[in-house]
N, C-alpha and C. Protein backbone atom coordinates (compact mmCIF):
# COMPACT_ATOMS: atom_id res chain seq x y z
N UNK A 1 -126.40 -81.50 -123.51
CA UNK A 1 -126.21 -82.11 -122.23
C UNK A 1 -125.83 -81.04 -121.24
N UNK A 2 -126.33 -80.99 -120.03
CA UNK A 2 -126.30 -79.85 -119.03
C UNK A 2 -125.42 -80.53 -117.98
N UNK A 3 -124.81 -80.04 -117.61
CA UNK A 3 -123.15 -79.96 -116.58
C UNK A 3 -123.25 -79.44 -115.25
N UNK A 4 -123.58 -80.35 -114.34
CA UNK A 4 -123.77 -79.64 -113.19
C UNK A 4 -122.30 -79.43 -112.33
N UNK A 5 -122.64 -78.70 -111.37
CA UNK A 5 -120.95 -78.13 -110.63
C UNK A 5 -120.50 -79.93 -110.09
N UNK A 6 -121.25 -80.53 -109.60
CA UNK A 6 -120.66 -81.71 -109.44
C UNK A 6 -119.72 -82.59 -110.75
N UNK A 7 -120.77 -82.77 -111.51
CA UNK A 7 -120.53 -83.79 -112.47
C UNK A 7 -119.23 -83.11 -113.12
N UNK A 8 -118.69 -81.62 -113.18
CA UNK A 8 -117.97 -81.27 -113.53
C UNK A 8 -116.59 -81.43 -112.79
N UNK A 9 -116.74 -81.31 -111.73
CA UNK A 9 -115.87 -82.09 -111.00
C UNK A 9 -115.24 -83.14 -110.52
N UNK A 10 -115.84 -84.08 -111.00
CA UNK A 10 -115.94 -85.76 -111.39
C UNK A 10 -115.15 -85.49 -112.44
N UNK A 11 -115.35 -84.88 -113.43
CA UNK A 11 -115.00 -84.85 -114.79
C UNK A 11 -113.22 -84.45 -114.64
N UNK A 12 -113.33 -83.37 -114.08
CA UNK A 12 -112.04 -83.25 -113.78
C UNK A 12 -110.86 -84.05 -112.94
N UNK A 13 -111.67 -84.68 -112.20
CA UNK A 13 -110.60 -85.91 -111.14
C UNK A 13 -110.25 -86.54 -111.80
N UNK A 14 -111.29 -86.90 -112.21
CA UNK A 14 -110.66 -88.15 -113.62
C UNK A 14 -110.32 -87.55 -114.89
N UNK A 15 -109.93 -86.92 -115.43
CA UNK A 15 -109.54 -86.44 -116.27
C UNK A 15 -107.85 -86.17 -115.93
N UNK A 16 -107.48 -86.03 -114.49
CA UNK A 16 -106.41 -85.82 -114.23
C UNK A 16 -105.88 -86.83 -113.79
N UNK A 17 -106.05 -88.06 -113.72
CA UNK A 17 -105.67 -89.26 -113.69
C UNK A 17 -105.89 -90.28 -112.39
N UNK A 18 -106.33 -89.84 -111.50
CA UNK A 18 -106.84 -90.56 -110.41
C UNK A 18 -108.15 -90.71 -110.15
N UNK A 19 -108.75 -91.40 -109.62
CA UNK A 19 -109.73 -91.25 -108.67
C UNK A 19 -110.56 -91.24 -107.52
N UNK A 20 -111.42 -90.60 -107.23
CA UNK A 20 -111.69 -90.29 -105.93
C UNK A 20 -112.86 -90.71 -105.28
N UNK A 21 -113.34 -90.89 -104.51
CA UNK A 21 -114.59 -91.51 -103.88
C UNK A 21 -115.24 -90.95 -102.82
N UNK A 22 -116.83 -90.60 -103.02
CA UNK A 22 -117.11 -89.71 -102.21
C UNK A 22 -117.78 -90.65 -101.28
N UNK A 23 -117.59 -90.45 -99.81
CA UNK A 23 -117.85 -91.20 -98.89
C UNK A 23 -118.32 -90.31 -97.35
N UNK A 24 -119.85 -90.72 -97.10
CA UNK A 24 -120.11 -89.45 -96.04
C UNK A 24 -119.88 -87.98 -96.44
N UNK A 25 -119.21 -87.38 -95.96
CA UNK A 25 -119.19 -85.83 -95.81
C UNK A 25 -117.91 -85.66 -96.67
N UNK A 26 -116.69 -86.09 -96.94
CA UNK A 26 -116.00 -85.53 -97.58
C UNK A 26 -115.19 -86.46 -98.73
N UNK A 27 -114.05 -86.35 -98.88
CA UNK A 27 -113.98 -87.34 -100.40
C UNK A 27 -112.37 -87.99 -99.64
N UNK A 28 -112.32 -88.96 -100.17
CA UNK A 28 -111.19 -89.68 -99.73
C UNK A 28 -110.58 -90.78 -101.06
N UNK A 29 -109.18 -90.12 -101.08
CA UNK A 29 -108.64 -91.62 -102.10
C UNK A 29 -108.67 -93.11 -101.56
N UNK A 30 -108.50 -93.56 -102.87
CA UNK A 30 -108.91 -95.36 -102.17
C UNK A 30 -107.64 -95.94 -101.18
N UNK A 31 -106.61 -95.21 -100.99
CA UNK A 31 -105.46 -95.65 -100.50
C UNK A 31 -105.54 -95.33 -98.91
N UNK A 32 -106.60 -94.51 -98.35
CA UNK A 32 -106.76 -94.62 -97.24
C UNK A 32 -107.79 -95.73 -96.65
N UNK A 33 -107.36 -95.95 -95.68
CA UNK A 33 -108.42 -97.18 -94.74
C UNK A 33 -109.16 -96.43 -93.36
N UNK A 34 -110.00 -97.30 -92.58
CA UNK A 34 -110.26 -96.42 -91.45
C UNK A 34 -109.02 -96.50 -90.55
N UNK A 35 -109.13 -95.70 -89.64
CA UNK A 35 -107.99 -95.32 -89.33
C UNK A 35 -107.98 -96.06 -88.00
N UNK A 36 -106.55 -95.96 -87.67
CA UNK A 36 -105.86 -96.97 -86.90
C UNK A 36 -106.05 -96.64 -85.25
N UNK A 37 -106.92 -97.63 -84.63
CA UNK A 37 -107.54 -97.42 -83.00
C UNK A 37 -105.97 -96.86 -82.60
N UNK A 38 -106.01 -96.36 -81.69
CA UNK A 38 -104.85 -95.80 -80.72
C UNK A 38 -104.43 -96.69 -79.93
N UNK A 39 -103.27 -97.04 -79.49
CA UNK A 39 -103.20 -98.06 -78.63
C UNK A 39 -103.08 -97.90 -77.32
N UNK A 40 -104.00 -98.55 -76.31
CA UNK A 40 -104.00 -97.97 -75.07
C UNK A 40 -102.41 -98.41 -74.46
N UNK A 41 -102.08 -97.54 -73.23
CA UNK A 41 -100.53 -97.67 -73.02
C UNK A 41 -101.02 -98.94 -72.29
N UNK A 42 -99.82 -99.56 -71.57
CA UNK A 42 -99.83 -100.20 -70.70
C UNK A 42 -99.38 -99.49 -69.93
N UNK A 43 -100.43 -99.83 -68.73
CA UNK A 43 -99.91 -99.52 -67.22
C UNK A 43 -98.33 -100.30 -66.78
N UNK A 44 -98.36 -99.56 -65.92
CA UNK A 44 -96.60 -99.16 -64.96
C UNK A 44 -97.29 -100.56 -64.05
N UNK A 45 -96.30 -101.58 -64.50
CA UNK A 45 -95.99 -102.87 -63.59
C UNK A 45 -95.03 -102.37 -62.50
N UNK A 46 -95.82 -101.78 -61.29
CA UNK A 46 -94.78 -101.31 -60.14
C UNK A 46 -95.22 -102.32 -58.85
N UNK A 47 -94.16 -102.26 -57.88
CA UNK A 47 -94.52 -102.95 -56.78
C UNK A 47 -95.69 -103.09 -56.22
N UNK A 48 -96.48 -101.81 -56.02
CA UNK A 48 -97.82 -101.64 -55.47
C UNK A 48 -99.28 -103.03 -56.57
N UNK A 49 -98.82 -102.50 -57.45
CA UNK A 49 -99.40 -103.03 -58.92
C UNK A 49 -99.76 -105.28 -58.89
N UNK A 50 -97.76 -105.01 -58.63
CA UNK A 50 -97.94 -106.71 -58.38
C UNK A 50 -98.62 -107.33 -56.94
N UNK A 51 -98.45 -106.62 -56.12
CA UNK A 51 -98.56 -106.83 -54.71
C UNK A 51 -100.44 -107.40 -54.61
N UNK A 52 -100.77 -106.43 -55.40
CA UNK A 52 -102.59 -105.92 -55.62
C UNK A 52 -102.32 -107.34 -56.25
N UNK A 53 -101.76 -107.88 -57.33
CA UNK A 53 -102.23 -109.02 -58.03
C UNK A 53 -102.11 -109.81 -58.12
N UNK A 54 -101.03 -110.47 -56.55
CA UNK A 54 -100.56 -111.52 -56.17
C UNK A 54 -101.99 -111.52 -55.10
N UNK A 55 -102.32 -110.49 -54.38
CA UNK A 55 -102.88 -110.84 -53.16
C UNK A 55 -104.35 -110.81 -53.93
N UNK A 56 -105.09 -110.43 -54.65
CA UNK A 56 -106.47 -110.61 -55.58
C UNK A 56 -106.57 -112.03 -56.41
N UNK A 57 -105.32 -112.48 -56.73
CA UNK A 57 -105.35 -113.86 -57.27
C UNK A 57 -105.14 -115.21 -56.48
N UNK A 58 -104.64 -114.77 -54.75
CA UNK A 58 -104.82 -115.90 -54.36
C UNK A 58 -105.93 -115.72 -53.50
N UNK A 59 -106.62 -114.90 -53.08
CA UNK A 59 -107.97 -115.11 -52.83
C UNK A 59 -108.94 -115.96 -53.72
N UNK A 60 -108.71 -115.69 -55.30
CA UNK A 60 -109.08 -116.23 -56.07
C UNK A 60 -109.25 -117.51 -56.08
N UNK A 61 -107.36 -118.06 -55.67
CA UNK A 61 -107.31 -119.43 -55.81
C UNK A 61 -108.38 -120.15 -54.51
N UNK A 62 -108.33 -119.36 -53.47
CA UNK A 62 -108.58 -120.12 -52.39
C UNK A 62 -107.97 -120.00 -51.09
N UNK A 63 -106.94 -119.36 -51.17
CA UNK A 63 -106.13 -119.12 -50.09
C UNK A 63 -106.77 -117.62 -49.12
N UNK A 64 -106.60 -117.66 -48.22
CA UNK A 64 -106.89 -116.68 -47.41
C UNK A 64 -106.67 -115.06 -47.05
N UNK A 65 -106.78 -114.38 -47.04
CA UNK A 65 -106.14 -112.99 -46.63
C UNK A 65 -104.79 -113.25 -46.29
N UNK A 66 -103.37 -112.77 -46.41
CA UNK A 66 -102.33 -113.06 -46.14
C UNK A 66 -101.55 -111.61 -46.06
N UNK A 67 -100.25 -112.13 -45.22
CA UNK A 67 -99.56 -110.87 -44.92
C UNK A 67 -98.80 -110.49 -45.90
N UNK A 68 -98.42 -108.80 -46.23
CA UNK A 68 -97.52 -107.83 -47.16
C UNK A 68 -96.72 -107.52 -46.61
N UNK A 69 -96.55 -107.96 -45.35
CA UNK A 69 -95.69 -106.53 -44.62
C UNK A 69 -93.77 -107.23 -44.78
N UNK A 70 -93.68 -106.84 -44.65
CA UNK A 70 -91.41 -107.00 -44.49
C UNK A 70 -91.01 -106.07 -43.06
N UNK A 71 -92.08 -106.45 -42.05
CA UNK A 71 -91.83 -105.56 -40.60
C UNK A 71 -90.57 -106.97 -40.34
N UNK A 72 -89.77 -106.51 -39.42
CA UNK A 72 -88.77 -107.37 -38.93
C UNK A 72 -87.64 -107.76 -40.16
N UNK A 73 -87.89 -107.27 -40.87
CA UNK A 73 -86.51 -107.50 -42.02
C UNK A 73 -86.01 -106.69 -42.12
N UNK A 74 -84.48 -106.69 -42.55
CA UNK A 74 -83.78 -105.71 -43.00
C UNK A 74 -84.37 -104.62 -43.06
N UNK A 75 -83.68 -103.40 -42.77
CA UNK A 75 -83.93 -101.80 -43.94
C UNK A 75 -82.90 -102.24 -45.08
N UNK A 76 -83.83 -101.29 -45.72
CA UNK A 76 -83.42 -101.28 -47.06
C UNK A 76 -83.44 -100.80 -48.34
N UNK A 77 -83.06 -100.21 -49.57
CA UNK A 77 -83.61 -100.31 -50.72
C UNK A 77 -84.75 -101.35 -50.98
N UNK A 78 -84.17 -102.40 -50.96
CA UNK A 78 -85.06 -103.50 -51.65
C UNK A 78 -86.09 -103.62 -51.39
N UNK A 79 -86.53 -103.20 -50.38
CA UNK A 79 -88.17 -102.97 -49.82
C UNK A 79 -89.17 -102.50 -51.28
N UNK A 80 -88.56 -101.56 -51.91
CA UNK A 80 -89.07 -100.64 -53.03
C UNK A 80 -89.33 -101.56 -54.31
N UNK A 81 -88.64 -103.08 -53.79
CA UNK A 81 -88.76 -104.06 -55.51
C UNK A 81 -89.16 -105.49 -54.87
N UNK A 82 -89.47 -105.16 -53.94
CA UNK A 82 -90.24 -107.14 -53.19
C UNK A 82 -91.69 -106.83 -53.12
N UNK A 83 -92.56 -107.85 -53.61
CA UNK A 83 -94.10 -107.78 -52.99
C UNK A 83 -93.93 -108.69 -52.62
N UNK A 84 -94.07 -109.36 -50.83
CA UNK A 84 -94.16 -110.37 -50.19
C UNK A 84 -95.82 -110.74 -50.11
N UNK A 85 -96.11 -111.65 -49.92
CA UNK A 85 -97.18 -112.21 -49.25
C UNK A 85 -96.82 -113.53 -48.78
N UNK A 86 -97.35 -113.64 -47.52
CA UNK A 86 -97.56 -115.15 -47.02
C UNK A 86 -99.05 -115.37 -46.25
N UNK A 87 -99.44 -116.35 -46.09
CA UNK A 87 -100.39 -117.03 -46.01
C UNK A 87 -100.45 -118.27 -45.06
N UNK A 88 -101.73 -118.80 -44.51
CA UNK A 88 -101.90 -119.98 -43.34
C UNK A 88 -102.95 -120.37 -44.05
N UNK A 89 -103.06 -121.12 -44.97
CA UNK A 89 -104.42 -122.11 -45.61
C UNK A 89 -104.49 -123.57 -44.70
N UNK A 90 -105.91 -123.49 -43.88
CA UNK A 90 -106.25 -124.92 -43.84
C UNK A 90 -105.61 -126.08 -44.63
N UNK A 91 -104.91 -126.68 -43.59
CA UNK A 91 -104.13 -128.10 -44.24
C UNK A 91 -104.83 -129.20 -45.28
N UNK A 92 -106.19 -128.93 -44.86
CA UNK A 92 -106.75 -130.27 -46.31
C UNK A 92 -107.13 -129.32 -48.03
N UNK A 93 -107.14 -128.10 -47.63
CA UNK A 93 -106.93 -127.49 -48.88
C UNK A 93 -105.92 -126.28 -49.20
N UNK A 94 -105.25 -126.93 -48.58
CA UNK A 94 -103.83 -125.45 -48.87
C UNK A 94 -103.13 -125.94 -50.51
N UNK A 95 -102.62 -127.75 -50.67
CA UNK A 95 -102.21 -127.76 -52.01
C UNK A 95 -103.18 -127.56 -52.83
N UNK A 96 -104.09 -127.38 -52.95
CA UNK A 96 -105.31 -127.22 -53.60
C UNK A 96 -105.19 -126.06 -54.64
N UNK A 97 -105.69 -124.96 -53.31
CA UNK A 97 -105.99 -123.36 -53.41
C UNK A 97 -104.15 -122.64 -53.55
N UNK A 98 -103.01 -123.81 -53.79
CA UNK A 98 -101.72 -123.55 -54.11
C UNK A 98 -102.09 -123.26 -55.60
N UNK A 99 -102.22 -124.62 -55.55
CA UNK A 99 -102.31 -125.02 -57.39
C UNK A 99 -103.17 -124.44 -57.96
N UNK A 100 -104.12 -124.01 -57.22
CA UNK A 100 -105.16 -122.71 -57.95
C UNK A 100 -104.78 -121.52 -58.10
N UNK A 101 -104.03 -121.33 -57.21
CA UNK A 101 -103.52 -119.72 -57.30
C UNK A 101 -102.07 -119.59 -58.51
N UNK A 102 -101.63 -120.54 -58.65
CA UNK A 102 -100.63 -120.49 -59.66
C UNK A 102 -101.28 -120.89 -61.00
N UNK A 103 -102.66 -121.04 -61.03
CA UNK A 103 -102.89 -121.34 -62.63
C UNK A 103 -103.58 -120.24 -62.75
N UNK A 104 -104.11 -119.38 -61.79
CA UNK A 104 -104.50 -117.81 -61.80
C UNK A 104 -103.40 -116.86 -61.87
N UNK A 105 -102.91 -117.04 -61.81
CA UNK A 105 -101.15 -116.02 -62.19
C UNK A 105 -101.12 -116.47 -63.44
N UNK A 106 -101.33 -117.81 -63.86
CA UNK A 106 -100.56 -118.46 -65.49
C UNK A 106 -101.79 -117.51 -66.24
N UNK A 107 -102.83 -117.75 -65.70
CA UNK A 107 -104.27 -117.32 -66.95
C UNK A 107 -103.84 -115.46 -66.43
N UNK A 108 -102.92 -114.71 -65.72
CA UNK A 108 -102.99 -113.13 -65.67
C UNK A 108 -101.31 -113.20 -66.56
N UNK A 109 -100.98 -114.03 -67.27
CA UNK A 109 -99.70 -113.68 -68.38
C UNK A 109 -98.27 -114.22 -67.00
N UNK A 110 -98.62 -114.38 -66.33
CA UNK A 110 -97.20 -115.01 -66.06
C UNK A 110 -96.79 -116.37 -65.81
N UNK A 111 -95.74 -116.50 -66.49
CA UNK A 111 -95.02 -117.61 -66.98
C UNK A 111 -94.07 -118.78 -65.82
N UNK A 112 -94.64 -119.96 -66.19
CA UNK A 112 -94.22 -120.89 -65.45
C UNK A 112 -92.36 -120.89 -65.47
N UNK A 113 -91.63 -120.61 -65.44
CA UNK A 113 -89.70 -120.93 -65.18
C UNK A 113 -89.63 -122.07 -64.79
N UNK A 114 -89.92 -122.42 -63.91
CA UNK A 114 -89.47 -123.42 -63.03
C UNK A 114 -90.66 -124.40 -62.02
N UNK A 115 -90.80 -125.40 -61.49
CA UNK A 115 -91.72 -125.91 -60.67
C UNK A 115 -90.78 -127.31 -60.17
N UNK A 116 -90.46 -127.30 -59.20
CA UNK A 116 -90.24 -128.77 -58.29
C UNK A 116 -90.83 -128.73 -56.79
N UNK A 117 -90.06 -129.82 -56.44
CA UNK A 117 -91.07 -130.32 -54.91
C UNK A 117 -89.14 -130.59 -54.47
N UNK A 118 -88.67 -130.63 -53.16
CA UNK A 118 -87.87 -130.69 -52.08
C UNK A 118 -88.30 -130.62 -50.82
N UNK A 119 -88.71 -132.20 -50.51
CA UNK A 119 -88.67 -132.70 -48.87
C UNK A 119 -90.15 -132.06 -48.64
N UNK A 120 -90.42 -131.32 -48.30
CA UNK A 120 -91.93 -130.94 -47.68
C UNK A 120 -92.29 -129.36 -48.52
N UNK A 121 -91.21 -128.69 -49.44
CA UNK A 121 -92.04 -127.05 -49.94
C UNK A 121 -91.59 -128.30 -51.52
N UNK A 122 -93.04 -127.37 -51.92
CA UNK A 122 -93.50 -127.34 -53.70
C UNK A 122 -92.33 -126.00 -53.91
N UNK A 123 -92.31 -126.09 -55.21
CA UNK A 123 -91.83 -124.68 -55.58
C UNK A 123 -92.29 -124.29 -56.62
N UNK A 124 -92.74 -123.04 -57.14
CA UNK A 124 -93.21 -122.51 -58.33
C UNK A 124 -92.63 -121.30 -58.92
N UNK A 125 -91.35 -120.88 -59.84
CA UNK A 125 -91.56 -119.85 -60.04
C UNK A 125 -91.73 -119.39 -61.53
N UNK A 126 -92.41 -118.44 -61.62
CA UNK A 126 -93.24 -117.62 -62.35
C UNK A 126 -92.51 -116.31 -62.98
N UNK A 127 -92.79 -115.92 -63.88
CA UNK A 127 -91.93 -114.47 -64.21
C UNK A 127 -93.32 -113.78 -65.06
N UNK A 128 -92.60 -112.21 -65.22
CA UNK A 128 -93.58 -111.62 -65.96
C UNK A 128 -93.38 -110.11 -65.85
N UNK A 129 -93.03 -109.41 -66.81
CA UNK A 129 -92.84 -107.96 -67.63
C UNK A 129 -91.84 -107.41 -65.90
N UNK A 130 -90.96 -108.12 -66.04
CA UNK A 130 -89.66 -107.90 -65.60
C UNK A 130 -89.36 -108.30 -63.64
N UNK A 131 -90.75 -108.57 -63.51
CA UNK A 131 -90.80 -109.63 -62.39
C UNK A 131 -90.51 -111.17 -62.43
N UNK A 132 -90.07 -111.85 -60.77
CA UNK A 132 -90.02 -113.01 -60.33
C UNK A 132 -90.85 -113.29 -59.62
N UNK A 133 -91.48 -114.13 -59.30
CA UNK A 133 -92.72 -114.82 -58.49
C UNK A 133 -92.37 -116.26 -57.91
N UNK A 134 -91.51 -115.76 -57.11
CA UNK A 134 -91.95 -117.37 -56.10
C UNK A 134 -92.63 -117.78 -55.17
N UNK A 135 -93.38 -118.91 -55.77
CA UNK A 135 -94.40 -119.66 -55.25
C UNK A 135 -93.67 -120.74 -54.41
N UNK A 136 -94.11 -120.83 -53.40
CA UNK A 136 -93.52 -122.08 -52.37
C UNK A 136 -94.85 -122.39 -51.14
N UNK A 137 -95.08 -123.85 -50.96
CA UNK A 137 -96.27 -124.57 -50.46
C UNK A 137 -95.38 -125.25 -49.53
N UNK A 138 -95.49 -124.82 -48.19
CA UNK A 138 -94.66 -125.90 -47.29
C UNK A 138 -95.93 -126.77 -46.95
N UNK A 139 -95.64 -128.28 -47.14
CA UNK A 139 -96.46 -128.78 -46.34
C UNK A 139 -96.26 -129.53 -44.59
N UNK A 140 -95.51 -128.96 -44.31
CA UNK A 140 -95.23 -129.25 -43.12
C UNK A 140 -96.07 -128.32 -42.40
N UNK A 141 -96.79 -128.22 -40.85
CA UNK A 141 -97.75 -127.29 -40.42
C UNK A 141 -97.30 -126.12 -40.53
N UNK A 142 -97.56 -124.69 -40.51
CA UNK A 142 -97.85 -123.71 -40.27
C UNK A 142 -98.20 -123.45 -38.99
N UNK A 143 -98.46 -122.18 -39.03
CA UNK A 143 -99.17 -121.35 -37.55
C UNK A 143 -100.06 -122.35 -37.34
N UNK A 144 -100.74 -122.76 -36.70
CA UNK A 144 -102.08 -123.35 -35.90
C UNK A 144 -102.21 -124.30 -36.87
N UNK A 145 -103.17 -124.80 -37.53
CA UNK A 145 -103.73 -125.94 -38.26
C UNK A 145 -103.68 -125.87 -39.97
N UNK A 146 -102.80 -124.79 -40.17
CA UNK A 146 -102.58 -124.83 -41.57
C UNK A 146 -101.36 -125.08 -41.67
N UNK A 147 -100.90 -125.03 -43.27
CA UNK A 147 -100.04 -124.84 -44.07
C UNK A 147 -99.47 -123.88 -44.59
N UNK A 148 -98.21 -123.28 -44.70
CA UNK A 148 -97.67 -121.89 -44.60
C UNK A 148 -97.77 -121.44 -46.54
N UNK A 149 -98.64 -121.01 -47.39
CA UNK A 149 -98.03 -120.67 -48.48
C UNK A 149 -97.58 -119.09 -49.02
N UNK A 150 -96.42 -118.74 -49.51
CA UNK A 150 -95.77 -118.11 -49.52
C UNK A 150 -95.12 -117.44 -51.07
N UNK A 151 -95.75 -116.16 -51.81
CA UNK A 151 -95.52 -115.86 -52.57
C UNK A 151 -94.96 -114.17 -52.87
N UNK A 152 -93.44 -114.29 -53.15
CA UNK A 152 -92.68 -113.38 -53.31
C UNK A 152 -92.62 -113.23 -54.61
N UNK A 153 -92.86 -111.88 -54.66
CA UNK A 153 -92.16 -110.89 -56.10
C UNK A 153 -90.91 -110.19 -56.31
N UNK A 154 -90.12 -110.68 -56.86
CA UNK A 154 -88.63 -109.96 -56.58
C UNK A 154 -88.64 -109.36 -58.52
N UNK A 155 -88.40 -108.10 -57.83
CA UNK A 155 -88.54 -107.16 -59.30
C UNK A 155 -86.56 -107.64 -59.96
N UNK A 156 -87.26 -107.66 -61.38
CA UNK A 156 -85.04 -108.06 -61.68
C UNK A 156 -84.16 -106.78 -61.36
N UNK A 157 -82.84 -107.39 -61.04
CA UNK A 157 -82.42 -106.48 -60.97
C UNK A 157 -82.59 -105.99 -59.26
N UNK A 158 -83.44 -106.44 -58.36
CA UNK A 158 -83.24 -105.93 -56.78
C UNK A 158 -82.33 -106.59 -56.06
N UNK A 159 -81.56 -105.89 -55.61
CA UNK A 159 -80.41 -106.17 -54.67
C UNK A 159 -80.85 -106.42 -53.48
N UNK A 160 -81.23 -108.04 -52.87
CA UNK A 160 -81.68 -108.66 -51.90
C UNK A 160 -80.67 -108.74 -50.93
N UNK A 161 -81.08 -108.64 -49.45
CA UNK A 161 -79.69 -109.04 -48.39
C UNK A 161 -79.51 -110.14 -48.68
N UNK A 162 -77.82 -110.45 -48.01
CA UNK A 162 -77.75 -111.86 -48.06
C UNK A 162 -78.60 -112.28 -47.29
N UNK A 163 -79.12 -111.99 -46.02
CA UNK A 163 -79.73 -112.32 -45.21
C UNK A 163 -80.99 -112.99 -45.24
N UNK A 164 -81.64 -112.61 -46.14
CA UNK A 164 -82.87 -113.10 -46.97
C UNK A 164 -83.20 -113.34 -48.31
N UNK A 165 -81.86 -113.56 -49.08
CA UNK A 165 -81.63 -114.01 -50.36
C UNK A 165 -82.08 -115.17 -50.58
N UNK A 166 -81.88 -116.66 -49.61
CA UNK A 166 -82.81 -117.50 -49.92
C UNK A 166 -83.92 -118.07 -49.57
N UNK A 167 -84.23 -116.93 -48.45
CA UNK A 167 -85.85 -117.23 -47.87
C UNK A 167 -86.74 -116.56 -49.42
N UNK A 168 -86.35 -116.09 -50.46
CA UNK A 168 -86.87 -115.46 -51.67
C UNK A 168 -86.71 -116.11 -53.04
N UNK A 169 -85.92 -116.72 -52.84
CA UNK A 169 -85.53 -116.92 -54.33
C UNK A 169 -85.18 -118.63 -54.45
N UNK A 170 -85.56 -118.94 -55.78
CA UNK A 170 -85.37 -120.46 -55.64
C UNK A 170 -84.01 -121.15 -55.80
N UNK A 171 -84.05 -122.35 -55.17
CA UNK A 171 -82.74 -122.89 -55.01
C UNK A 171 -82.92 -123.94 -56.14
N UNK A 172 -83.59 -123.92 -56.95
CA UNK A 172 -83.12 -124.76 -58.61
C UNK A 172 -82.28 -123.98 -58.99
């Protein structure tokens, strides 16, 4: 019987008590698997970040281009941990494109807390990877012929003025 450099080497793996498996280009014990995808990081949930995905999701819902700005408020730190937006949706579909825009936040991972109604504002708030999201639907008019809706991000942890502590945050 003739012994080639392979078969002799077979001979020897197993002869020494394990074995080995040749697979593609090089040899691997059975105790390895393919190897483990890398996990992509998660991106930095920063103000800029939520701001982009409050104001892309209520377009979504239905609601209109709306304002970011905090001109006429306080200076402050806290500027650096609020994404404001507010909004003027047409009165026959403002609760509508409300309730749309908060089940488009629920389907982007953030979480219902809280939801009631008081006198004429809905309230909605929402949380998510260390944000607050309040949602509030006044239905009483707005600017011109809409309805005012109004969605703040208060990062945890931001030290709000009193001054505008509860134009932000819910009173449940």
């Amino acid at each position: 019987m003739r012994t080639t450099r392979r078969g002799a080497a077979a001979v020897a793996v197993v002869a020494a008590g394990f074995m080995t498996v040749t697979a593609g280009c090089g040899l691997t014990d059975e105790s390895e698997g393919a190897p483990a995808p890398s996990p992509e990081p998660t991106p930095a949930f920063t103000t800029q970040t939520v701001a982009d995905e409050i104001a892309g999701l209520a377009l979504a819902g239905g609601l209109p281009e709306g304002d970011t700005s905090t001109a006429g408020l306080p200076q402050g730190a806290w500027r650096t941990c609020v994404a404001p937006w507010t909004g003027d949706a047409p009165a026959a579909g403002a609760a509508g494109a409300f309730e749309a825009t908060v089940m488009r936040l629920r389907q982007h991972d953030w979480e219902i807390v809280s939801s009631h109604a008081e006198q004429e504002i809905t309230y909605r708030t929402l949380a998510k990877r260390g944000w607050k999201l309040y949602a509030r639907h006044y239905t009483g008019e707005g600017s011109g012929a809409g309805q005012t809706v109004a969605l703040t991000a208060v990062e945890d942890g931001c030290r709000l003025p009193k001054t505008i502590r509860g134009d932000y945050e819910d009173p449940a």
